[in-house]
Protein backbone atom coordinates (compact mmCIF):
# COMPACT_ATOMS: atom_id res chain seq x y z
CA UNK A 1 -159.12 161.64 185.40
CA UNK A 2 -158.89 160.22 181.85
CA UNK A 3 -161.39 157.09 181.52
CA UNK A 4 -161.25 154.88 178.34
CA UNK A 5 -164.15 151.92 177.53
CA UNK A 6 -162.27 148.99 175.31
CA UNK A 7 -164.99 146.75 173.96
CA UNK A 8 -163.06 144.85 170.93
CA UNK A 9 -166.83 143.56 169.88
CA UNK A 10 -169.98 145.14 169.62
CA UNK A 11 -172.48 142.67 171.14
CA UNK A 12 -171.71 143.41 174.22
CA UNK A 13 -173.15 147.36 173.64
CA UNK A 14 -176.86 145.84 174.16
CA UNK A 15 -175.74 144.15 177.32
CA UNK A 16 -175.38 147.91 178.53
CA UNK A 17 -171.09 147.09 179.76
CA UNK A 18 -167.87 147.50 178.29
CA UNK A 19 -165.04 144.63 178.65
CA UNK A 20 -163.02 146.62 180.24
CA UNK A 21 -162.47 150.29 181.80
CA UNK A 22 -158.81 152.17 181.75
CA UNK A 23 -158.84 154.69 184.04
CA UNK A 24 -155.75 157.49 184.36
CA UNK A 25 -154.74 160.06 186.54
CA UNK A 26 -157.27 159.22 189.19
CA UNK A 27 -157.64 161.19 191.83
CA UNK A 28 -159.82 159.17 194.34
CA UNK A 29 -161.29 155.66 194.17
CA UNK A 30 -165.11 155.11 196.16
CA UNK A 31 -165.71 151.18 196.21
CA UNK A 32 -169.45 150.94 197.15
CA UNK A 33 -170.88 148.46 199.49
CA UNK A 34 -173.85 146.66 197.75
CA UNK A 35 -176.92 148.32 197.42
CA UNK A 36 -180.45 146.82 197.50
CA UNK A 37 -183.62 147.55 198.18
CA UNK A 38 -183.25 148.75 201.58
CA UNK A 39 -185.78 151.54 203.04
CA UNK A 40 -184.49 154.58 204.85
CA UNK A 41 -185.56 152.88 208.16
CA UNK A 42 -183.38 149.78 207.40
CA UNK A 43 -186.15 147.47 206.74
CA UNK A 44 -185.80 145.75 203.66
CA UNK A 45 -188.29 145.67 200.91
CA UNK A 46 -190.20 142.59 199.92
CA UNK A 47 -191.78 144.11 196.81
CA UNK A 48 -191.12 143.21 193.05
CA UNK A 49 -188.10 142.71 190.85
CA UNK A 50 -188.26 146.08 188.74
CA UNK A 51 -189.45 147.84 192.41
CA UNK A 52 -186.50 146.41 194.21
CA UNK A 53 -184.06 147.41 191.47
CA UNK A 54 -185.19 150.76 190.72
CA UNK A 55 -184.70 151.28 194.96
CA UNK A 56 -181.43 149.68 194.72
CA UNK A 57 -180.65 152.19 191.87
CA UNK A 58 -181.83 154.95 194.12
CA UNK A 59 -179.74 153.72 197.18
CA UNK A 60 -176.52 153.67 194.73
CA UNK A 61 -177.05 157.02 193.35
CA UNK A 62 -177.71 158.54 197.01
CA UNK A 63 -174.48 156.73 198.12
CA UNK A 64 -172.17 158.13 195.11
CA UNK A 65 -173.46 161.34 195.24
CA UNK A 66 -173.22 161.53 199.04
CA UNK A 67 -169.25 161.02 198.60
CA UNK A 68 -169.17 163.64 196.12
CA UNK A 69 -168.46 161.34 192.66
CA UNK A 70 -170.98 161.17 189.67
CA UNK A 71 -172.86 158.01 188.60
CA UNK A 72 -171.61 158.34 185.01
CA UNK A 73 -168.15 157.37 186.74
CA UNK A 74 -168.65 154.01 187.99
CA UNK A 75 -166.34 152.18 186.14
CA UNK A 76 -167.01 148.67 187.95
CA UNK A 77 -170.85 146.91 188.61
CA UNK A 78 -171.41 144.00 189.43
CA UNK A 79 -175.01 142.92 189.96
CA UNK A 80 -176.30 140.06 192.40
CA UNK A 81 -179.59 138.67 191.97
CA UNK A 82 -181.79 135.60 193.36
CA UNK A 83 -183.08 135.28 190.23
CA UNK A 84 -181.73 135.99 186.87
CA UNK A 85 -185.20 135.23 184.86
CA UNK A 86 -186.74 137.78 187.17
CA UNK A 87 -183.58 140.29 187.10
CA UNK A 88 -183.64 139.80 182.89
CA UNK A 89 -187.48 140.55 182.70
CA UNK A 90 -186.69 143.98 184.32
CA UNK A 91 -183.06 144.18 182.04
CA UNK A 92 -184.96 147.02 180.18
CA UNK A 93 -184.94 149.16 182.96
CA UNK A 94 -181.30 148.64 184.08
CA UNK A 95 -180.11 149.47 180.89
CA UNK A 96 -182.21 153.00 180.44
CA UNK A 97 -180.03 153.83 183.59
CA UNK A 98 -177.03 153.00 182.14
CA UNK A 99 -177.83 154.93 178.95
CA UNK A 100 -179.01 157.82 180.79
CA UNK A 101 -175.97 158.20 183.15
CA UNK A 102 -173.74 157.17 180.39
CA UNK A 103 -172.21 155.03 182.62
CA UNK A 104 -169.44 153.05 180.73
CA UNK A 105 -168.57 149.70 183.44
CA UNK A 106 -167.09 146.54 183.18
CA UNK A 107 -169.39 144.26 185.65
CA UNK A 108 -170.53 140.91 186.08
CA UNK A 109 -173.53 139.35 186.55
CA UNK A 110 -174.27 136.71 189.49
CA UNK A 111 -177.09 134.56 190.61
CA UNK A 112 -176.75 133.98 194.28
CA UNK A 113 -179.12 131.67 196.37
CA UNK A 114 -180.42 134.37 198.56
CA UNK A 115 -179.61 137.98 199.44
CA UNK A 116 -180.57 139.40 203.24
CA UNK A 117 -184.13 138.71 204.18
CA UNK A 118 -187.06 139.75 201.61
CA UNK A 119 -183.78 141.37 199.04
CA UNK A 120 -183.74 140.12 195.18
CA UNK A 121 -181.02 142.54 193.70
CA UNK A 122 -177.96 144.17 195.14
CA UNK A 123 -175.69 146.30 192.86
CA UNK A 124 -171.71 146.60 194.26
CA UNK A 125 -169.99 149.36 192.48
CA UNK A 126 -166.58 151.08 192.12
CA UNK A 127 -165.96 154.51 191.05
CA UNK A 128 -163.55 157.05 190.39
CA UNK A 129 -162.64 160.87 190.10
């Protein structure tokens, strides 16, 4: 698989996503379902914003990992929150996982009205090997 990040500006680098992915000679595609903050028992958490993220992280990494692909591969995020003043407070913490993983993804960013019960970000990924 040959992946190439095309960012014709640089602003976008402390937004922690690229403008757009190429990817090559793929040999699979895995197109997550969103993730959130959703306990092992299937009860869904009511804690914080940077809590509920950092589990949703967790949830995405299990899931990718679980199909046999590596995080640094997602090549598409989009993130859903119920709040992007809360979601932008914790944006620190998003980005250290993107910088981490060196996860290069185009992605969009949505404020929805509400997410299943107690939920207050869901991350929906695609990604390739």
């Amino acid at each position: 698989m040959q992946k190439r990040a095309i960012s014709p500006w640089k602003w976008q680098e402390g937004r922690h996503y690229v403008q757009a992915v190429e990817v090559k000679k793929v040999e699979a595609t895995l197109y997550c379902a969103g993730q959130a903050a959703v306990m092992p028992d299937g009860t869904s958490s009511s804690a914080d914003m940077k809590t509920q993220l950092l589990i949703a992280i967790e949830n995405l990494e299990k899931v990718i990992s679980e199909a046999g692909y590596e995080v640094k591969n997602i090549v598409r995020l989009d993130v859903f929150t119920t709040s992007h003043k809360e979601f932008f407070k914790v944006f620190d913490t998003f980005g250290e996982w993107i910088a981490k993983n060196e996860i290069k993804q185009a992605g969009s960013f949505f404020e929805v009205t509400e997410l299943y019960e107690t939920l207050k970000v869901e991350l929906e990924a695609t990604v390739v090997k």
